[in-house]
Protein backbone atom coordinates (compact mmCIF):
# COMPACT_ATOMS: atom_id res chain seq x y z
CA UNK A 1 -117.09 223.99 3.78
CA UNK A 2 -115.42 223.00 6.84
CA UNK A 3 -111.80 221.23 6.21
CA UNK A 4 -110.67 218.38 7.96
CA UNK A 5 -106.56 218.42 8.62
CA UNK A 6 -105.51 214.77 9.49
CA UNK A 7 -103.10 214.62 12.30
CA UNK A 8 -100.57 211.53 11.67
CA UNK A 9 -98.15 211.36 14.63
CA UNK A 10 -99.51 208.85 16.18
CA UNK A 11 -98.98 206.81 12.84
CA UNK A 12 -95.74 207.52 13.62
CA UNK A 13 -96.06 206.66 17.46
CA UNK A 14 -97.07 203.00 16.21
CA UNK A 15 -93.76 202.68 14.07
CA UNK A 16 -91.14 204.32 16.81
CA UNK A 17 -92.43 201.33 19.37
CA UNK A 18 -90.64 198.61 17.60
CA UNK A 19 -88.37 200.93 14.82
CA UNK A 20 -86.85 203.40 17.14
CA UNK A 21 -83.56 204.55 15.97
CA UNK A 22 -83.85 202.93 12.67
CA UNK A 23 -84.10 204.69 9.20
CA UNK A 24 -86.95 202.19 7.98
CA UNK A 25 -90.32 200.97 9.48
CA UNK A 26 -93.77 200.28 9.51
CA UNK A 27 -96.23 201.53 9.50
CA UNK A 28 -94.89 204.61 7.30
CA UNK A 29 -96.51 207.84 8.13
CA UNK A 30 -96.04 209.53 4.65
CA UNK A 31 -97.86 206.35 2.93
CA UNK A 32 -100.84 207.36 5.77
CA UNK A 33 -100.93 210.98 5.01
CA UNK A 34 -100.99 209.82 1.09
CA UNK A 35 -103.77 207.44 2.01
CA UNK A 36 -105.78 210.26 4.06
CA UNK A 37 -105.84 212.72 1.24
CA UNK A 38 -106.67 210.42 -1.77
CA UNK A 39 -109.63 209.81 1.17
CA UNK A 40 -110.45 213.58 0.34
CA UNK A 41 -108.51 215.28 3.67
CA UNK A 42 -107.90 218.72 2.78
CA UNK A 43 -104.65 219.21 4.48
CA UNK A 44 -101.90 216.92 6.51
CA UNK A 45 -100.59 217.97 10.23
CA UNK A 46 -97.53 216.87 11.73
CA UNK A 47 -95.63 217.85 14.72
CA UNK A 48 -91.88 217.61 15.37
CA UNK A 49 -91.17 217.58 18.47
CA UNK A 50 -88.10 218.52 19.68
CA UNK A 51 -87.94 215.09 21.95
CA UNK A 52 -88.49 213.41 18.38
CA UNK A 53 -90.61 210.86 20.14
CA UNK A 54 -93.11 210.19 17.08
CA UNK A 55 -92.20 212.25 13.55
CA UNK A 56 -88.20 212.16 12.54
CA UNK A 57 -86.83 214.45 10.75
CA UNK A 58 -87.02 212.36 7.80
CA UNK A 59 -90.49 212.50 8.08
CA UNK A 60 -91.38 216.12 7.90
CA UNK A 61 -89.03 216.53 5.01
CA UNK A 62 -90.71 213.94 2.89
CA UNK A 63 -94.17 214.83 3.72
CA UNK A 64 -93.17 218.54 2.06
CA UNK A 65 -92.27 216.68 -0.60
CA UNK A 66 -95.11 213.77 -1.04
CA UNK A 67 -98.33 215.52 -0.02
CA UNK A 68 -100.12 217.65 -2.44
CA UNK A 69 -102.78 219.21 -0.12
CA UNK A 70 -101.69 221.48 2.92
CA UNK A 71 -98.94 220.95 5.33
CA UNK A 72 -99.51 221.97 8.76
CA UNK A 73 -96.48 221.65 11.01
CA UNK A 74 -96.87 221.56 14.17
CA UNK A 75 -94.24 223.31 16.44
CA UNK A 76 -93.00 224.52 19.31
CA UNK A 77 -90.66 227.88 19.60
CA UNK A 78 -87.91 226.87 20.23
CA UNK A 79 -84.52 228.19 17.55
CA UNK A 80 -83.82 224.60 16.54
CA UNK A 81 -87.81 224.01 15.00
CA UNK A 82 -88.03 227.36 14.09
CA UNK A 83 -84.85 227.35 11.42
CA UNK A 84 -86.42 223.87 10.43
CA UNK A 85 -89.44 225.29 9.44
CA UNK A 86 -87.87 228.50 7.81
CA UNK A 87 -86.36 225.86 5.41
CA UNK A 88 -88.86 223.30 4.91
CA UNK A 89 -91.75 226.39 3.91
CA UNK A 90 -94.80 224.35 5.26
CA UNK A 91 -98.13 225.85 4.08
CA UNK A 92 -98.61 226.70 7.85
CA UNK A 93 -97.09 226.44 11.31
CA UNK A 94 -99.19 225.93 14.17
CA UNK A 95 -97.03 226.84 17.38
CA UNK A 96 -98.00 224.51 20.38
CA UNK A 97 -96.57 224.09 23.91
CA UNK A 98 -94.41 221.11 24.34
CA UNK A 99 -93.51 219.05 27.91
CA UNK A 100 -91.23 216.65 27.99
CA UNK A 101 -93.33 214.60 30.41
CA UNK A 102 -97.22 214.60 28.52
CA UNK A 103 -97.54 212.49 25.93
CA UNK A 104 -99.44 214.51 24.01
CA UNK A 105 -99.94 218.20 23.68
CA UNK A 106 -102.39 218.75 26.78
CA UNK A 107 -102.40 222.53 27.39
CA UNK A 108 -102.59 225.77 25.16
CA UNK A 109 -99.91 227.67 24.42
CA UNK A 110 -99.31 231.16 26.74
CA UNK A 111 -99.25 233.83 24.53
CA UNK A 112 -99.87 236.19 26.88
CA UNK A 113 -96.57 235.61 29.22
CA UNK A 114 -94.46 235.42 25.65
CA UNK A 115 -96.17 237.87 23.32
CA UNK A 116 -92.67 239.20 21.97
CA UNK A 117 -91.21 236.09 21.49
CA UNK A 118 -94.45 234.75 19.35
CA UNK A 119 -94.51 237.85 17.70
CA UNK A 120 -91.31 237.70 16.33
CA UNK A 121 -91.60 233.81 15.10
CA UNK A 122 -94.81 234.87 13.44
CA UNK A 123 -92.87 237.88 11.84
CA UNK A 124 -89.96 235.59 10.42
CA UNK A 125 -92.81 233.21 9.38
CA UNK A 126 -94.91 235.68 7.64
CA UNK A 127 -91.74 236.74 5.91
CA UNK A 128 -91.08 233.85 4.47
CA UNK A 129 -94.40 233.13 2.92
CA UNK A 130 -95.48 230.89 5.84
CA UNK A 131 -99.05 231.45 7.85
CA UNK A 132 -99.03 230.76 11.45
CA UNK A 133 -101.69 229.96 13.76
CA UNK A 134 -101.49 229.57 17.58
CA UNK A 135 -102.82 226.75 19.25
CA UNK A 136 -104.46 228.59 22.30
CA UNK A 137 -107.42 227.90 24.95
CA UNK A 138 -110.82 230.00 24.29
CA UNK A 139 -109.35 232.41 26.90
CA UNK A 140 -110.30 236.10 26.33
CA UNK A 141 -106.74 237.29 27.11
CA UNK A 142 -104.82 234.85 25.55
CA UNK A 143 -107.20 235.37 22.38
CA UNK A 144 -106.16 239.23 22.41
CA UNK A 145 -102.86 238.49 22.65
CA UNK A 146 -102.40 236.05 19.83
CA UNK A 147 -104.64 238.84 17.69
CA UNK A 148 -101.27 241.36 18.42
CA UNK A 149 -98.86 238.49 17.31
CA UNK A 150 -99.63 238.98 13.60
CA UNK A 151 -100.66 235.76 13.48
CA UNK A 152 -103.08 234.93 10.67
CA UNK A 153 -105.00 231.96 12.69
CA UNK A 154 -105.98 230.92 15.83
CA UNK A 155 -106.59 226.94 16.59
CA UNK A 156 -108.92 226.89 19.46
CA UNK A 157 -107.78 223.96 21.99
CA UNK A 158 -110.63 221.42 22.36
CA UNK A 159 -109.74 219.13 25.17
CA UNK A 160 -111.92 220.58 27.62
CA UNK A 161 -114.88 220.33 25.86
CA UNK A 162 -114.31 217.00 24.79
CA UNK A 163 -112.82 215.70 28.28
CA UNK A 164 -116.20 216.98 29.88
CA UNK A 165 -118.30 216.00 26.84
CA UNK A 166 -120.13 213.21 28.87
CA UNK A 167 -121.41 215.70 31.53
CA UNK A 168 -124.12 217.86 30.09
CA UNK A 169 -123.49 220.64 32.49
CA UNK A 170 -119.33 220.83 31.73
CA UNK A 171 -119.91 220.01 28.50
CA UNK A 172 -122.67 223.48 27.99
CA UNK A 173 -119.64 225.65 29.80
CA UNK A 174 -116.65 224.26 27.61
CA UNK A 175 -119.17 224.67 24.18
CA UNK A 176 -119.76 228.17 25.35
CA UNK A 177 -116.30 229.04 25.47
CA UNK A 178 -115.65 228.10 22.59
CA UNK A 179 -118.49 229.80 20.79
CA UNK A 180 -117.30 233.27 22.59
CA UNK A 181 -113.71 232.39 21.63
CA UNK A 182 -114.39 231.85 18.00
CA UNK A 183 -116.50 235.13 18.06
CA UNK A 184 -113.97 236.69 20.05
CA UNK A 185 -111.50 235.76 17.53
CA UNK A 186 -113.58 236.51 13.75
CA UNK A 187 -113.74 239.96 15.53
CA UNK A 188 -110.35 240.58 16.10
CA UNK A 189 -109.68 239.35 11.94
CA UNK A 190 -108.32 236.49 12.82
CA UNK A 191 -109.14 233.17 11.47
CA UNK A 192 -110.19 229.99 13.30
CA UNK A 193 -109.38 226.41 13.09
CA UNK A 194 -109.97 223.87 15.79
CA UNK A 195 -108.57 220.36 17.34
CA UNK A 196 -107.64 218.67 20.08
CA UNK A 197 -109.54 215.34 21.68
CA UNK A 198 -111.78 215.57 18.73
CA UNK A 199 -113.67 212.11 17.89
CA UNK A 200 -116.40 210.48 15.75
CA UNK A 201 -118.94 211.03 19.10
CA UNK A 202 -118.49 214.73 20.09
CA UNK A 203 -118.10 216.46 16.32
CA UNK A 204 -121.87 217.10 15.46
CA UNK A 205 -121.86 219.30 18.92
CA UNK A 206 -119.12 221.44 18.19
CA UNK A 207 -121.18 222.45 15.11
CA UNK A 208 -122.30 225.20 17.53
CA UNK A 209 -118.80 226.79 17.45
CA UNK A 210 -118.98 229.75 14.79
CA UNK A 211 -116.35 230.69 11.98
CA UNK A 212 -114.38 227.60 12.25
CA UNK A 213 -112.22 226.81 9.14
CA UNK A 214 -110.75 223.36 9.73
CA UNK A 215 -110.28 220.90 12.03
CA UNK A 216 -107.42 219.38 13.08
CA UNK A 217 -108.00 215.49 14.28
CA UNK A 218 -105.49 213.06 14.22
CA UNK A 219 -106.10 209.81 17.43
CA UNK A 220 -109.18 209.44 17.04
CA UNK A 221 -108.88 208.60 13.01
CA UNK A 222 -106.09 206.43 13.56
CA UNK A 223 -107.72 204.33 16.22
CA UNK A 224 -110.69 204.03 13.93
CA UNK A 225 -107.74 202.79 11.30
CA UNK A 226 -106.69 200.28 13.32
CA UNK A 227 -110.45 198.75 14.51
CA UNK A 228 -112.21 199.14 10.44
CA UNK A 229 -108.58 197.64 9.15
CA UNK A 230 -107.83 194.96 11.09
CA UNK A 231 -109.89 192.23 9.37
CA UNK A 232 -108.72 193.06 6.00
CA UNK A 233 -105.15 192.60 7.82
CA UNK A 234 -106.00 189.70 9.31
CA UNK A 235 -107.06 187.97 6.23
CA UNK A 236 -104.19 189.10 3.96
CA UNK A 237 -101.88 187.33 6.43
CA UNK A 238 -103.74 184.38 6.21
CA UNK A 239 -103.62 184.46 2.67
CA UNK A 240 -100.01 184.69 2.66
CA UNK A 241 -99.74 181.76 5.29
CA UNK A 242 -102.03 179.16 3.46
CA UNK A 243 -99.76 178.31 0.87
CA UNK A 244 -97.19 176.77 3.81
CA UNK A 245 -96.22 173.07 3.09
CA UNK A 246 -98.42 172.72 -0.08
């Protein structure tokens, strides 16, 4: 069975526009992740950045706490996230790139040019109990490196396919690579997951992709949230405003 893993920063995003800086807000991220498993998501993904521009601190730690499926925390390598993970023993880390200047994670991460320095995160992981998987393009070296990392799972970096989804042509090439990554990958005894630009319209074709173990999707379900939710929000509010001057 393939396992969905519901991304919730951008939850998160929502709250920091108007409750930046302040210890309380809505919409609360761990009541989302709580509302996304009792909707049968197998696991919960959450990245803490080191910017902090969506999850808090606060967050993460809760979340270990709250959520009863899987934790997947999203992070980059950096000392400071790797010492918070060590402590908070997520089910999994998924190591990512991070710029200060995207607003989302855009690019895989280069294992390649910093093999040694993945390696030894995924060590101190592994020692701890902790799986890691490494977000990566379906790039033939970067797929060999990550299999020398120790790492027990590779998530294989979506965007392309699903920038180029409405040209047939692009969108052929990008499947392919994937399907050779994922192959690629199962070869090497590695595991696969998957995520990245992932939507309600592109799914069904990535069904070609071999292996895969779970998905990682996280915009695309909360912009769904926020059009299938709105009129029971809507008409709550009204139902709290109709009792004015009566």
């Amino acid at each position: 069975m393939l396992k969905l893993g519901v991304n919730i920063d951008h939850v998160a995003t929502i709250r920091e526009a108007r409750y930046r800086g302040r210890s309380t807000g809505e919409p609360d991220p761990i009541e989302a992740a709580l509302q996304c498993e009792a909707a049968g998501a197998h696991g919960i993904t959450a990245h803490l950045r080191e910017d902090r521009r969506h999850i808090q601190d606060r967050d993460i730690w809760r979340l270990r706490e709250a959520i009863k499926t899987r934790l997947n925390f999203e992070m980059a390598n950096s000392p400071e996230i790797v010492e918070i993970a060590l402590k908070l023993k997520p089910h999994i880390v998924c190591l990512v790139p991070e710029r200060r200047e995207e607003v989302t994670t855009e690019g895989g991460l280069d294992v390649a040019s910093h093999e040694q320095a993945v390696r030894s995160t995924c060590r101190r992981m592994n020692d701890a109990g902790i799986e890691v998987s490494l977000f990566i393009a379906p790039d033939p070296r970067q797929i060999e490196a990550a299999a020398r990392t120790g790492s027990q799972f590779i998530e294989l970096h979506t965007g392309a396919f699903a920038e180029e989804f409405h040209d047939a042509g692009k969108r052929a090439t990008e499947l392919a690579r994937l399907v050779d990554g994922a192959q690629q990958a199962h070869s090497l005894g590695m595991k696969v997951n998957a995520g990245h630009g992932l939507n309600y319209e592109n799914l069904k074709t990535l069904y070609a992709v071999p292996h895969m173990i779970e998905l990682n999707i996280g915009h695309s379900i909360v912009s769904r949230a926020v059009t299938t939710g709105i009129t029971a929000a809507v008409m709550e509010m009204l139902r709290l405003m109709d009792g004015y001057g009566k």
